[in-house]
Protein backbone atom coordinates (compact mmCIF):
# COMPACT_ATOMS: atom_id res chain seq x y z
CA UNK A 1 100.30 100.66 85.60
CA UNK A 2 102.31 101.69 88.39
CA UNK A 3 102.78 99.37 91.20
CA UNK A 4 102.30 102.64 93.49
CA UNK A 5 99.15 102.97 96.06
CA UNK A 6 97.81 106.73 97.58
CA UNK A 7 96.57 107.59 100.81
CA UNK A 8 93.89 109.02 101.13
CA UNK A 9 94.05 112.30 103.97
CA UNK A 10 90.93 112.24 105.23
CA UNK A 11 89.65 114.22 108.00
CA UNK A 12 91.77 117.00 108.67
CA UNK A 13 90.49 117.53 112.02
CA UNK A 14 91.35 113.95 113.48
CA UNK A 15 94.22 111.72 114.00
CA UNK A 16 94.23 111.04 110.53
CA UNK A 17 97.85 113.07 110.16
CA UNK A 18 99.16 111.48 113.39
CA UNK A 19 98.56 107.76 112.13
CA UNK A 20 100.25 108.44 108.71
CA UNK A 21 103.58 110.09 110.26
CA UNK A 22 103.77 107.15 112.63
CA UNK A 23 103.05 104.71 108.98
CA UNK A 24 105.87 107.00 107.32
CA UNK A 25 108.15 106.19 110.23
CA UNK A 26 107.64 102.59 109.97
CA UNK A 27 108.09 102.37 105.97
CA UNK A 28 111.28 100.38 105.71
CA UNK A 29 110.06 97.77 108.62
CA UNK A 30 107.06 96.93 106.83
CA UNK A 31 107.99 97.24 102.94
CA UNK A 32 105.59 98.77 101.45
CA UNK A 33 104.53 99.11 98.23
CA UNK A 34 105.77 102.60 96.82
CA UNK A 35 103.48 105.51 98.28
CA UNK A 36 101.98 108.83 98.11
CA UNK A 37 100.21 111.49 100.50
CA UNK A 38 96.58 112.84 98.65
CA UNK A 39 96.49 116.09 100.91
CA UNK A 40 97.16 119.28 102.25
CA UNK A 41 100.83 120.17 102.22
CA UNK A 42 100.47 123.21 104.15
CA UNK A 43 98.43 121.57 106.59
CA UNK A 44 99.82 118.39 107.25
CA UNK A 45 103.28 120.69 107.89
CA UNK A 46 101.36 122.92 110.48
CA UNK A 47 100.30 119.15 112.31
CA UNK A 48 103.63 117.95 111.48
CA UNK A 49 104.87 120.91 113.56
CA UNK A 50 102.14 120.35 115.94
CA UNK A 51 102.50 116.94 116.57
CA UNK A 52 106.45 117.30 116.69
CA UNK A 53 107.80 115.22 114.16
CA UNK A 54 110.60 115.61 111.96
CA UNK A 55 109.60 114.70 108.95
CA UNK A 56 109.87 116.10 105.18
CA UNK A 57 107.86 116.56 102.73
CA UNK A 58 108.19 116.95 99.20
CA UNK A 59 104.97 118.07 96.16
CA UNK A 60 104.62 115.49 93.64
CA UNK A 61 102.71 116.33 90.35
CA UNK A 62 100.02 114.47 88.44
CA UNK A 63 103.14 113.48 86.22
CA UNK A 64 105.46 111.33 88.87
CA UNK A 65 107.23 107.94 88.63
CA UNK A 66 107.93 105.35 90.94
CA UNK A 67 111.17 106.97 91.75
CA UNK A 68 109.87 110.39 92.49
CA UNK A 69 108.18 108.15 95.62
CA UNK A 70 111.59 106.77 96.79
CA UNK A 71 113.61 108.36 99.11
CA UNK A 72 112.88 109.61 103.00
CA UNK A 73 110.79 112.23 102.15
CA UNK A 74 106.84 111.76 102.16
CA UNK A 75 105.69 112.62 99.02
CA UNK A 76 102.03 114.51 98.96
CA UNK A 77 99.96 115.75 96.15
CA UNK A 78 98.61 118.28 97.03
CA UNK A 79 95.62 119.33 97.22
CA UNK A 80 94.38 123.16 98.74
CA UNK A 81 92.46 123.26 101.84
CA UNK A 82 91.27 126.61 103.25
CA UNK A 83 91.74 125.75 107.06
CA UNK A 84 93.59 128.04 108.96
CA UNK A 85 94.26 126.84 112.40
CA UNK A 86 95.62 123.47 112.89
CA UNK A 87 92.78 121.25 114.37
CA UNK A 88 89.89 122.52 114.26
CA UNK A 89 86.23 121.12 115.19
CA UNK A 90 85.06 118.20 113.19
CA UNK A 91 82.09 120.30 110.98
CA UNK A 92 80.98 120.44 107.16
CA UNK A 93 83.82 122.63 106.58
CA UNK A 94 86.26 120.64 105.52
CA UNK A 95 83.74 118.43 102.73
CA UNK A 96 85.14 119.91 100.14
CA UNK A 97 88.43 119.07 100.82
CA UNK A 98 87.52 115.78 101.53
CA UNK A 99 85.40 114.85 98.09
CA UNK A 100 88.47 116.99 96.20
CA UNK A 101 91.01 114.15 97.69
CA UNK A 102 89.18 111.50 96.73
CA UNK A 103 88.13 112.87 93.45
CA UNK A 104 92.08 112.73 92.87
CA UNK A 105 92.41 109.43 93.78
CA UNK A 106 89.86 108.08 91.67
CA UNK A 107 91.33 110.28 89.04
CA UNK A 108 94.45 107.77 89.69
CA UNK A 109 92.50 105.09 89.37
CA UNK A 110 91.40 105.93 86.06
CA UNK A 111 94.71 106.85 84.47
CA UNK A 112 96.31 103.72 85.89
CA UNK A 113 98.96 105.77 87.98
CA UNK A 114 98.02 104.00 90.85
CA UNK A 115 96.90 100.25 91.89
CA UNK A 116 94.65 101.25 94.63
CA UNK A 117 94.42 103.37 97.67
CA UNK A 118 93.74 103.63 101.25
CA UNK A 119 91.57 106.49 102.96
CA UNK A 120 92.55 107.36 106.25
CA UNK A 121 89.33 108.20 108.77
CA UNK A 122 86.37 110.54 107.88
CA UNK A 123 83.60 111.26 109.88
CA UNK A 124 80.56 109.91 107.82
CA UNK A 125 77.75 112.33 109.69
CA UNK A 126 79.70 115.76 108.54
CA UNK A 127 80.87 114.14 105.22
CA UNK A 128 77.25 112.52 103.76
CA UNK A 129 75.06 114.51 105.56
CA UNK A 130 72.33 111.30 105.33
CA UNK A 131 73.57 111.29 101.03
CA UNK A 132 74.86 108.47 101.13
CA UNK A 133 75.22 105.41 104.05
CA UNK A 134 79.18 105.60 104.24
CA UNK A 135 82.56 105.68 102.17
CA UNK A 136 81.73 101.96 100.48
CA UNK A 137 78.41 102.85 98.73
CA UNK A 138 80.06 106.64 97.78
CA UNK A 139 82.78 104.78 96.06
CA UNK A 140 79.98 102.03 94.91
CA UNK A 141 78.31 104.53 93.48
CA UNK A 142 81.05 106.68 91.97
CA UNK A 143 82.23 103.36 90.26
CA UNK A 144 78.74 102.99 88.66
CA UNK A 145 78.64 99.45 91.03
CA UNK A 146 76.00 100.60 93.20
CA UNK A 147 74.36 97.69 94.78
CA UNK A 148 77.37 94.95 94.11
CA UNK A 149 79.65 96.22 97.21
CA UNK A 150 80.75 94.08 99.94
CA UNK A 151 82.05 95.88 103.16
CA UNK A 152 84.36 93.62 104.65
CA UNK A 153 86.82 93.32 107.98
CA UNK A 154 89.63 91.76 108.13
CA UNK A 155 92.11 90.15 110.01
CA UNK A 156 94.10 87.10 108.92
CA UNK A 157 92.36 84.72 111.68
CA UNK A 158 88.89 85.90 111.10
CA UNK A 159 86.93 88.56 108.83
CA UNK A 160 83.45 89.75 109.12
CA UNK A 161 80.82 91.20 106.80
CA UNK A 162 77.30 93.06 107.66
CA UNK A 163 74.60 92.65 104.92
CA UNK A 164 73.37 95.61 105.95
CA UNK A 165 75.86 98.60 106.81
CA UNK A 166 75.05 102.22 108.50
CA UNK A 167 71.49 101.90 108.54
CA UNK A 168 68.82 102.36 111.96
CA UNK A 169 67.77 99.00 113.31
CA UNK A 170 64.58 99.13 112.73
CA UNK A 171 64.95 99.13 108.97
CA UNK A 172 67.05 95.93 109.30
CA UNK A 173 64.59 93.57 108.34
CA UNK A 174 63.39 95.24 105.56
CA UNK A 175 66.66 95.88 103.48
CA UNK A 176 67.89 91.94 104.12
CA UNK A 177 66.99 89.46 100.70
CA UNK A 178 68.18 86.80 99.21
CA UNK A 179 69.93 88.08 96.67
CA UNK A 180 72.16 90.52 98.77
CA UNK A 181 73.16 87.51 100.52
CA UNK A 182 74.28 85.25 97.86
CA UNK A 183 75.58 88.11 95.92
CA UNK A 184 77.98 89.15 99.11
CA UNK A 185 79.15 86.11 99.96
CA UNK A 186 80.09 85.43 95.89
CA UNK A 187 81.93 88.67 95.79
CA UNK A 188 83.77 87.93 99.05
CA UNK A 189 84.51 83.65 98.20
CA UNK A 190 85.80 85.17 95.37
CA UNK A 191 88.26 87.27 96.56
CA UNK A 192 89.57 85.28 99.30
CA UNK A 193 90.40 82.29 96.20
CA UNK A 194 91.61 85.42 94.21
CA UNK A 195 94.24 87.19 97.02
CA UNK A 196 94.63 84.48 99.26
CA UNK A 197 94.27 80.92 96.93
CA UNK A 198 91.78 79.35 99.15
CA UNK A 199 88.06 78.41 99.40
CA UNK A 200 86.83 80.32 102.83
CA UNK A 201 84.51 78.74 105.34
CA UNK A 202 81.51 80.86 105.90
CA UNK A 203 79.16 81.33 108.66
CA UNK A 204 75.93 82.96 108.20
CA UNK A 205 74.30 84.44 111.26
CA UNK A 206 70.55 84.88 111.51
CA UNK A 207 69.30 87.90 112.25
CA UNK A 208 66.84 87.44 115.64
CA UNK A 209 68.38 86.17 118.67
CA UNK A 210 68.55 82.20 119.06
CA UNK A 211 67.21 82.30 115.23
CA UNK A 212 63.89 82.51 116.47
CA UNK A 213 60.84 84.76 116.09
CA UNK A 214 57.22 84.36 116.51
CA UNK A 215 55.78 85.12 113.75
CA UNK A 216 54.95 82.38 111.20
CA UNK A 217 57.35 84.08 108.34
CA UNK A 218 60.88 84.84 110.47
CA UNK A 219 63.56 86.06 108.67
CA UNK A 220 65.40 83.22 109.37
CA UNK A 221 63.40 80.96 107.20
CA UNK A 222 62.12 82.79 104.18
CA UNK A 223 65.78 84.43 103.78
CA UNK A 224 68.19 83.35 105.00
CA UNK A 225 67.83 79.76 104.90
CA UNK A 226 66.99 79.61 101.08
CA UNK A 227 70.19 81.72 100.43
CA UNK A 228 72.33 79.10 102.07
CA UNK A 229 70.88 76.79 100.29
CA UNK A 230 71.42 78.69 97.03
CA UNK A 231 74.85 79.46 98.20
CA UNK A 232 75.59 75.74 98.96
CA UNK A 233 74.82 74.53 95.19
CA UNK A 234 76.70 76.80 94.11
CA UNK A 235 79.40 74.77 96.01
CA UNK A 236 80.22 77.74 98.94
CA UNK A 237 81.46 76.33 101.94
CA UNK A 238 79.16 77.86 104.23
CA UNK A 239 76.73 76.63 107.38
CA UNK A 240 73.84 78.67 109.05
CA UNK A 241 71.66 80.53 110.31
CA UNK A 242 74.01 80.28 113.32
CA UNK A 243 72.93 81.63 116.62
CA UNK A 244 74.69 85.24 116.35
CA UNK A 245 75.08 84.97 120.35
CA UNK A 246 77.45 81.96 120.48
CA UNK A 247 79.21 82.68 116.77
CA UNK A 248 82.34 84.56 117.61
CA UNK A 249 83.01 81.50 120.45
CA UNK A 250 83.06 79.01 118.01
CA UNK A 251 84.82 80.08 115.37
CA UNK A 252 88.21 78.81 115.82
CA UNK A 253 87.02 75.29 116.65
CA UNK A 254 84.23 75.18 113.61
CA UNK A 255 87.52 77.22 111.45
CA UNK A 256 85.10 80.13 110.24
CA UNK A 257 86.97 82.19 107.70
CA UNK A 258 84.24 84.62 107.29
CA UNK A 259 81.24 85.54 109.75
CA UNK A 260 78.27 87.55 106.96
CA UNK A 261 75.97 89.06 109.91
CA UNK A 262 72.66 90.70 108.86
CA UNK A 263 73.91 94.62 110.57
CA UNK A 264 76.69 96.34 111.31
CA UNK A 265 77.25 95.78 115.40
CA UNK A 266 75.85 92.41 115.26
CA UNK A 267 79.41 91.68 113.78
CA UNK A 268 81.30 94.77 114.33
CA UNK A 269 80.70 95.05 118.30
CA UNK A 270 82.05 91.40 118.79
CA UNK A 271 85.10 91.66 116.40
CA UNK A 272 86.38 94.80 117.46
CA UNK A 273 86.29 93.15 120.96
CA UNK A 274 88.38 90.26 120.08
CA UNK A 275 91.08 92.11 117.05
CA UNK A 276 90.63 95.43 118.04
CA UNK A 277 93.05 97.87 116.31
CA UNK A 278 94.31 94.46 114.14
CA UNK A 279 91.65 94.44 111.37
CA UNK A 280 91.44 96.83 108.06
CA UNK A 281 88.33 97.62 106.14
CA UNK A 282 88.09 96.62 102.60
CA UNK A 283 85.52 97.14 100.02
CA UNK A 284 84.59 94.75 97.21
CA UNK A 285 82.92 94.55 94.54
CA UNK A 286 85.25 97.74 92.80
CA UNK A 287 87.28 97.68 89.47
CA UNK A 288 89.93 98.79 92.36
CA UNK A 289 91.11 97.55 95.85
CA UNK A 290 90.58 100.28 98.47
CA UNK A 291 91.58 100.26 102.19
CA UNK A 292 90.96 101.85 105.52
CA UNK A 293 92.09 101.90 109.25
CA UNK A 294 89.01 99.87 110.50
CA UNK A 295 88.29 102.89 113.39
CA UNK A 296 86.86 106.60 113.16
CA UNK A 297 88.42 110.24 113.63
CA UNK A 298 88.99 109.58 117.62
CA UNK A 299 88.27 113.90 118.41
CA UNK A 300 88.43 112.77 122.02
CA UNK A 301 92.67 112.10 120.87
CA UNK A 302 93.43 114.47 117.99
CA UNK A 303 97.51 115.99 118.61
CA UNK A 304 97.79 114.17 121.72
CA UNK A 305 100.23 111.59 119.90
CA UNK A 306 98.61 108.71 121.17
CA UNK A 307 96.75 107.27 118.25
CA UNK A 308 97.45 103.85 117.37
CA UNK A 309 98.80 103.18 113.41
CA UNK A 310 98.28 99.51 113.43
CA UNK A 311 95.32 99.63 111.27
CA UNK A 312 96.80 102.15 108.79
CA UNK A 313 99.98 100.10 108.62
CA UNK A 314 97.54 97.06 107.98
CA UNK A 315 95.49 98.68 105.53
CA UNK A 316 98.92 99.63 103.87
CA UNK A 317 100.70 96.34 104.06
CA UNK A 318 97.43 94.40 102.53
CA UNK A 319 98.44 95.74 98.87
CA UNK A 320 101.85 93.78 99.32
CA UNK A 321 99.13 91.08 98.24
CA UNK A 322 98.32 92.99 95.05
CA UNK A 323 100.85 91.96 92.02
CA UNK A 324 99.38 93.46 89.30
């Protein structure tokens, strides 16, 4: 297999273009693993133009070597996209593009060209159109793994993973068990002794505030206090329900490795507060490692040459872990 990783385009109507020139910059500061563009060439040399930097680009083929990715030219496969102007509005349009560059990459994946790959932003409502809940159960899915993924954020001090993912609030309650528990925090204890040689401490929030309801059955007791238990003869280092209020104050004192929250902004909201732009999004549970900036498209900042790389470079520099 080559030790090489893609990226992933994404959106072409976001600062998806920006954040990889500013990665391409950086290269030789960060030492990454040997990389490739999955993309437009013809656009990503109008928003090259756009975005004034001076950077080649050269067309690699289904065919290259680890050598055709050396050099100080950014090497793209590429792949056609029938957008005209520039930047355009963030709409449907552009799906096919999308699904066509990560079709490729999974293509990759299969023929052992590359070890894994990051996807720079998308935006989920014009991309799934309500098919599917966001990029880890597509790729779930598409690796015939449905129902074994584990979304999780991370950032060397403190990573964070919703049992639930893009779904309304309301439905929260319903879609939490047992078994999705136990079976995320075994997929994530796993890989942290896998990538990272170490047994992580968990904390499992409950899911109303103060771990309290008033009804006879709370979540709290028929769920998510039998999983910890379940979890803790299995010998997991974890403790819970904690209060989800106080959690993210008392990590660094109770040494939390891992917060598993019951939705996304019960843990998402607080983390981004503390790491903001520090933190990359992984997805477990795949025959393959795949990365991505933990943030959206930003439209409100598209060719304004403002957007911030750090999580690209991240989600880059986390295969430097990756030996196989």
């Amino acid at each position: 297999m080559n030790k090489s990783i893609a990226i992933i385009a994404g959106e072409p109507n976001s600062i998806s273009s920006e954040i990889i020139f500013k990665s391409w910059i950086l290269r030789k500061k960060h030492k990454y693993k040997p990389l490739f563009i999955i993309g437009s060439i013809r656009l990503l040399n109008l928003q090259k133009k756009k975005l004034k930097y001076k950077i080649k680009i050269k067309k690699i083929n289904n065919n290259f070597k680890i050598n055709d990715l050396k050099g100080n030219e950014l090497p793209v496969y590429d792949v056609s996209c029938k957008q005209k102007k520039t930047f355009e509005k963030i709409s449907t349009k552009s799906n096919k593009y999308i699904f066509k560059c990560f079709e490729k990459a999974l293509k990759f994946i299969k023929y052992k060209k590359i070890i894994g790959f990051v996807n720079c932003p998308i935006s989920k409502e014009s991309l799934f159109v309500n098919k599917h809940q966001g990029i880890t159960e597509f790729l779930s899915k598409k690796s015939g793994k449905n129902g074994s993924e584990s979304m999780l954020i991370y950032n060397k001090k403190l990573s964070v993973s919703p049992i639930t993912t893009h779904i309304p609030l309301s439905k929260v309650h319903k879609k939490i068990n047992q078994y999705k528990i136990v079976n995320k925090v075994k997929v994530i204890n796993n890989f942290y002794k896998k990538f990272f040689k170490k047994k992580p401490n968990f904390a499992i929030l409950g899911l109303n505030p103060h771990n309290f309801s008033s009804l006879k059955k709370s979540e709290e007791k028929e769920i998510i206090v039998k999983a910890i238990k379940k979890l803790i003869k299995l010998k997991i280092k974890v403790i819970g329900p904690v209060a989800a209020d106080s959690s993210f104050m008392i990590f660094k004192k109770d040494k939390f490795d891992v917060i598993i929250g019951m939705y996304h902004d019960q843990v998402l909201a607080p983390f981004k507060a503390l790491f903001n732009f520090d933190a990359i999004n992984i997805t477990l549970g795949l025959p393959y490692i795949r990365t991505s900036p933990d943030h959206g498209v930003a439209r409100d900042i598209v060719g304004k040459r403002i957007a911030n790389p750090k999580s690209l470079i991240e989600s880059i520099k986390f295969f430097n872990h990756i030996n196989n």
